[in-house]
Every structure is written in C-alpha cells, then in structure tokens.
C-alpha atoms as a PDB file:
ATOM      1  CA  UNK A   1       5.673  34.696  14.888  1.00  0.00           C
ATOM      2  CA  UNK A   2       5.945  33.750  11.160  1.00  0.00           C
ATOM      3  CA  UNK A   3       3.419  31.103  10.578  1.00  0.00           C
ATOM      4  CA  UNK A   4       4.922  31.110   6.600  1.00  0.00           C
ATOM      5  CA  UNK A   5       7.906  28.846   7.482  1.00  0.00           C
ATOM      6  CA  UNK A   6       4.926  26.247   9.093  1.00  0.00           C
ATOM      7  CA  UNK A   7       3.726  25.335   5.691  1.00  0.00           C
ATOM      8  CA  UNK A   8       6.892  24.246   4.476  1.00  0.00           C
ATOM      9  CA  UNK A   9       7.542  22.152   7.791  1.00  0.00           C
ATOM     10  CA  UNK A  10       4.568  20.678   7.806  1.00  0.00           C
ATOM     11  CA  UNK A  11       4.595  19.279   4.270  1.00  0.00           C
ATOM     12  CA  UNK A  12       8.484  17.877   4.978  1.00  0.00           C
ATOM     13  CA  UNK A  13       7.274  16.911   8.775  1.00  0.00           C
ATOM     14  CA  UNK A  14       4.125  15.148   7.994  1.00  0.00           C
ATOM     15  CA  UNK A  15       5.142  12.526   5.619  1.00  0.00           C
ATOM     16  CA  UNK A  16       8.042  11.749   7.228  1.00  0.00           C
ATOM     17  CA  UNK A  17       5.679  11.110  10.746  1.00  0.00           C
ATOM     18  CA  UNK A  18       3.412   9.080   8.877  1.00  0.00           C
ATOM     19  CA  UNK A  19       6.698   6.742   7.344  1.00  0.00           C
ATOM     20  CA  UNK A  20       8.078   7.063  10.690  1.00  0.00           C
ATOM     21  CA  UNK A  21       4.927   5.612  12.844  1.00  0.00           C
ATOM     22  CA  UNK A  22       4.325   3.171  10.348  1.00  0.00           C
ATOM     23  CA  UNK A  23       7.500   1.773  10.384  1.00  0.00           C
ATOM     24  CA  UNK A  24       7.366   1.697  14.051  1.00  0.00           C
ATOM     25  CA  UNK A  25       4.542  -0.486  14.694  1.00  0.00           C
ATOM     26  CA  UNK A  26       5.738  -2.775  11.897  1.00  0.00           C
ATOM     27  CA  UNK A  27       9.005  -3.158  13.952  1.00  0.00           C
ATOM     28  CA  UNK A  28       6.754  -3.576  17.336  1.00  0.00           C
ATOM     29  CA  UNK A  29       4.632  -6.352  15.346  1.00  0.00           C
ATOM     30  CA  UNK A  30       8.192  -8.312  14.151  1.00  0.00           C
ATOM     31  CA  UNK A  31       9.972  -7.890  17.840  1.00  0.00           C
ATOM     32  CA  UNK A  32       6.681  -9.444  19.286  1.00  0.00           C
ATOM     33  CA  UNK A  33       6.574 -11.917  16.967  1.00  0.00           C
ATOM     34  CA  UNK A  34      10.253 -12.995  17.940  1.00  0.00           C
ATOM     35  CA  UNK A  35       9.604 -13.065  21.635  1.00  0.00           C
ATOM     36  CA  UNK A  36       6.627 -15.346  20.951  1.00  0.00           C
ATOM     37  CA  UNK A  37       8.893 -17.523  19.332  1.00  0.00           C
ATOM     38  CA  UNK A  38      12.005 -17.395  21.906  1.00  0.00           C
ATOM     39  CA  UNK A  39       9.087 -18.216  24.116  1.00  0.00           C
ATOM     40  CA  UNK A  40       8.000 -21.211  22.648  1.00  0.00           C
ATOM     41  CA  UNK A  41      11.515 -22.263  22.412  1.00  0.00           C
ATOM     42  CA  UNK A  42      12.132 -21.913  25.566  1.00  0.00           C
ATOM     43  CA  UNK A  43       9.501 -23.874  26.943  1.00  0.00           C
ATOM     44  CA  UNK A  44      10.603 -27.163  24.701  1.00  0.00           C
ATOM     45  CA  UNK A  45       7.055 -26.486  22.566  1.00  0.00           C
ATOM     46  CA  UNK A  46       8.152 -28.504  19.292  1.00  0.00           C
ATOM     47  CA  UNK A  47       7.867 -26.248  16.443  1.00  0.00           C
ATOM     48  CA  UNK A  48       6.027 -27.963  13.588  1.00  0.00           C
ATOM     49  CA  UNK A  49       5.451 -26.140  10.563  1.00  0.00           C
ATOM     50  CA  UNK A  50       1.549 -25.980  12.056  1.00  0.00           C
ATOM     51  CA  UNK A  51       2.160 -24.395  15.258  1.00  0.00           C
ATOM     52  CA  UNK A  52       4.359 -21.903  13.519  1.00  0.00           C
ATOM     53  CA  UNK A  53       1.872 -20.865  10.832  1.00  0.00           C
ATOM     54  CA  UNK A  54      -0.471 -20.730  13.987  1.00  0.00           C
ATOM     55  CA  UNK A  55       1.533 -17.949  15.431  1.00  0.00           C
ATOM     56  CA  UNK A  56       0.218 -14.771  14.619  1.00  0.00           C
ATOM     57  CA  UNK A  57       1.808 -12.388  13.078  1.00  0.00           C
ATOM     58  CA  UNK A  58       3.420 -14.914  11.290  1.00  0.00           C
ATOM     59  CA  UNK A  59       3.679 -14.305   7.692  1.00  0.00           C
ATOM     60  CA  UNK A  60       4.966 -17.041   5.158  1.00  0.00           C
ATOM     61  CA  UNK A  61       7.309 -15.059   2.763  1.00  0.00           C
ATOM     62  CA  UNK A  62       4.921 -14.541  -0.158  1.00  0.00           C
ATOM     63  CA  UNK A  63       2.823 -10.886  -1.005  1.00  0.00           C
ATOM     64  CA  UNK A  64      -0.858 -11.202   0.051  1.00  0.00           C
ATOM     65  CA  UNK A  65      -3.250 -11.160  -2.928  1.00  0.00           C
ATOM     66  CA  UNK A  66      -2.820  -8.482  -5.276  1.00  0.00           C
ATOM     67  CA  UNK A  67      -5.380  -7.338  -7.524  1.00  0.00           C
ATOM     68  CA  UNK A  68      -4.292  -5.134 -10.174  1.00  0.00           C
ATOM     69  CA  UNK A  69      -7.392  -4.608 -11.379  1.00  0.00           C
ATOM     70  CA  UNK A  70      -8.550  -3.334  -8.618  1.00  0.00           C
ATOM     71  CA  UNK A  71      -6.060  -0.722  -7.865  1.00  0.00           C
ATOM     72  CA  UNK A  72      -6.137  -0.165 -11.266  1.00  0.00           C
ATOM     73  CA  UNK A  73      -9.882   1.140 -11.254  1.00  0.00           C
ATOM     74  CA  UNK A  74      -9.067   3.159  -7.440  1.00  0.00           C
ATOM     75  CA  UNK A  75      -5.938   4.590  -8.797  1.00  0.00           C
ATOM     76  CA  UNK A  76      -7.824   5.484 -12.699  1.00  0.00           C
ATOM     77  CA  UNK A  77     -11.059   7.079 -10.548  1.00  0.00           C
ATOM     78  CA  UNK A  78      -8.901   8.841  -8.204  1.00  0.00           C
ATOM     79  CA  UNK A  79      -7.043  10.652 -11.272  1.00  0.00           C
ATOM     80  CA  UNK A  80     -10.029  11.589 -13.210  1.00  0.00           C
ATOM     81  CA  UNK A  81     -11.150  13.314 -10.096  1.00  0.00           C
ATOM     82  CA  UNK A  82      -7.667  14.926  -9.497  1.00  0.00           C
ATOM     83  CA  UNK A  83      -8.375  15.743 -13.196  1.00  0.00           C
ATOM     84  CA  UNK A  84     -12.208  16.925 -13.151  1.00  0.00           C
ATOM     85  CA  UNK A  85     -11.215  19.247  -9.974  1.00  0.00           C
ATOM     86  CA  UNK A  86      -8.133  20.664 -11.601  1.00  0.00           C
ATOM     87  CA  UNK A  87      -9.960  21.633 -14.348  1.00  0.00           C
ATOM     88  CA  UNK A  88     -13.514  22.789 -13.311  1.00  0.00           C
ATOM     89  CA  UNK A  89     -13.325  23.191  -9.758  1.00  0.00           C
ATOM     90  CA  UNK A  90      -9.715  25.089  -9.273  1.00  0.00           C
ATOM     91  CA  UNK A  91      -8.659  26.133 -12.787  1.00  0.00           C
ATOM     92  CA  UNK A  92      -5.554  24.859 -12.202  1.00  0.00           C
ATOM     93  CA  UNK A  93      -3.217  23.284 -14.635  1.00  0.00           C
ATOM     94  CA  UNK A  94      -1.039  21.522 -11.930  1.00  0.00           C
ATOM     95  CA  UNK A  95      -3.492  19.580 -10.883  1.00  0.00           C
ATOM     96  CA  UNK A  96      -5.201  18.491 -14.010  1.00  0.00           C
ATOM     97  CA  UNK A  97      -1.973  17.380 -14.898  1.00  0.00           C
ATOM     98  CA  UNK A  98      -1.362  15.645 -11.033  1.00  0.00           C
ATOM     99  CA  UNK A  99      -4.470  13.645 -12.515  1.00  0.00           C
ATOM    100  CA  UNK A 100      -4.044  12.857 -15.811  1.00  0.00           C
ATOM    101  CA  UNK A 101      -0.793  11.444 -14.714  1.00  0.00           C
ATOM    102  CA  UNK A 102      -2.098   9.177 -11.623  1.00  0.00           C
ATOM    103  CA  UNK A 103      -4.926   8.376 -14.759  1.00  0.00           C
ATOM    104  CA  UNK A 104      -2.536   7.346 -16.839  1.00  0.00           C
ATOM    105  CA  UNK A 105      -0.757   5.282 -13.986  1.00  0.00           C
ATOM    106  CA  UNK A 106      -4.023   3.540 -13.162  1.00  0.00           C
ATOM    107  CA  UNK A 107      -4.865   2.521 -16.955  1.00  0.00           C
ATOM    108  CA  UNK A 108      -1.275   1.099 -16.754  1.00  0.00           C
ATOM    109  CA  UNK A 109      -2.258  -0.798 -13.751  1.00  0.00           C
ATOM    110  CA  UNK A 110      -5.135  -1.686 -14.907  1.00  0.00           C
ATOM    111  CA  UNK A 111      -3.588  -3.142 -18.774  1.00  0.00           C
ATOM    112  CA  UNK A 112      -0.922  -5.395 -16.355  1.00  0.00           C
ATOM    113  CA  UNK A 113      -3.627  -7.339 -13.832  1.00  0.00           C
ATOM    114  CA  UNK A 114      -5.622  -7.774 -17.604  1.00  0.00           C
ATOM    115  CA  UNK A 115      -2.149  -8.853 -19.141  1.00  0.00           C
ATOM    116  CA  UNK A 116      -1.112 -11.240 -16.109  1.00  0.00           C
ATOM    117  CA  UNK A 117      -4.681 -12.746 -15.444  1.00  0.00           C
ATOM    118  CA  UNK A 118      -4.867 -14.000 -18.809  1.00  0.00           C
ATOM    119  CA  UNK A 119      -1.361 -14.973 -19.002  1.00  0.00           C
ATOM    120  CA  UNK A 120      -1.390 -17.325 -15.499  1.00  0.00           C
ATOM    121  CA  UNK A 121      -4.831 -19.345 -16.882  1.00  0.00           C
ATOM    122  CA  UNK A 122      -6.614 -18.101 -14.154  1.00  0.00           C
ATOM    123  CA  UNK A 123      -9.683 -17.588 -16.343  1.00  0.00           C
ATOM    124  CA  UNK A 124     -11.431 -14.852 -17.979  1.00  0.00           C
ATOM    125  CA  UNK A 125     -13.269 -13.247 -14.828  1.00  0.00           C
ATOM    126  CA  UNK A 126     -11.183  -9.953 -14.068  1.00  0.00           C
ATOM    127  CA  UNK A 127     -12.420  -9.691 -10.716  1.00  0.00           C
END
C-alpha cells in the first residue's frame, strides 16, 4: 500500500473531523435546549424571563467576555515561538515566517483590546 496519499488525507480529513464534531455537539446542545423548552411548555410552566435564563444552555444573545488582551499576549507568544523554532530549531524559512505573521496578528490584537479599553472608560487596568 502507498502510505504517501495518507498524508495528504489526513491533513484535508482531520480538520474537517474536528469542524465536523464540533459542530455536532453544538447542534446536540441547541436541540436539547429546545426540547427543554417544548417541555416546559407543555406542562403550562409560565415562562418568566427568570426561569428561562435558568435553563441551561440558555444563552442571552450577547458574546461572552472577550479579552483582547489576552489573546493578544497567547496569540504574540505563540508566534515568537513559531518564530524562535523556525529559525533555530528547524532552519526553516516557512515557519519563521508562519510566526512572524501569527506575531504580527497578536500585536494587532493586542493594539485593539488597548484601543477599545480605553475608548469604553473602563479604566486604565488592561487586565
């Protein structure tokens, strides 16, 4: 057998499992979710905005918390590394440039949660 054509599968096959399962259980969580409501319905539970922010799995509509600054630090250290192991520890140039580019994607990050924490009032403690 030619295990050459594997490679290639793999790397298509892999990330499109991982998009696949996650989208799976997020589509388990909802249809769960939905049957806990027809449930309540059902019954003739009144539905007050309480009880329904007590269901779980419930989500109100808005993002969760994001911190910009913090991704922007993960996402600046994880390119420097990319960076220091494309250059010293493989000699290659592809991945030195992989992570100066994810680098240069952090410090961007990193400029916008400085730019929008200042700009909302929310005080001058980045973290």
């Amino acid at each position: 057998m030619d295990w050459s054509l594997l490679i290639p599968l793999a790397g298509i096959g892999m990330p499109v499992g991982i998009v696949w399962i996650v989208y799976s259980f997020e589509n388990r969580n909802k249809e769960q979710l939905h049957a806990t409501l027809r449930t309540m319905i059902e019954s003739g539970q009144e539905l007050t905005p309480d009880v329904i922010k007590s269901v779980p799995g419930l989500s109100d509509g808005r993002q969760k918390d994001k911190n910009d600054i913090r991704s922007g630090f993960v996402t600046s250290g994880t390119g420097i590394g990319l960076a220091l192991l494309g250059h010293f520890g493989l000699g290659l140039n592809v991945v030195f440039g992989a992570g100066l580019l994810t680098t240069c994607i952090g410090l961007g990050m990193l400029s916008y949660g400085f730019y929008s924490k200042n700009k909302e009032g929310q005080g001058n403690d980045p973290f």
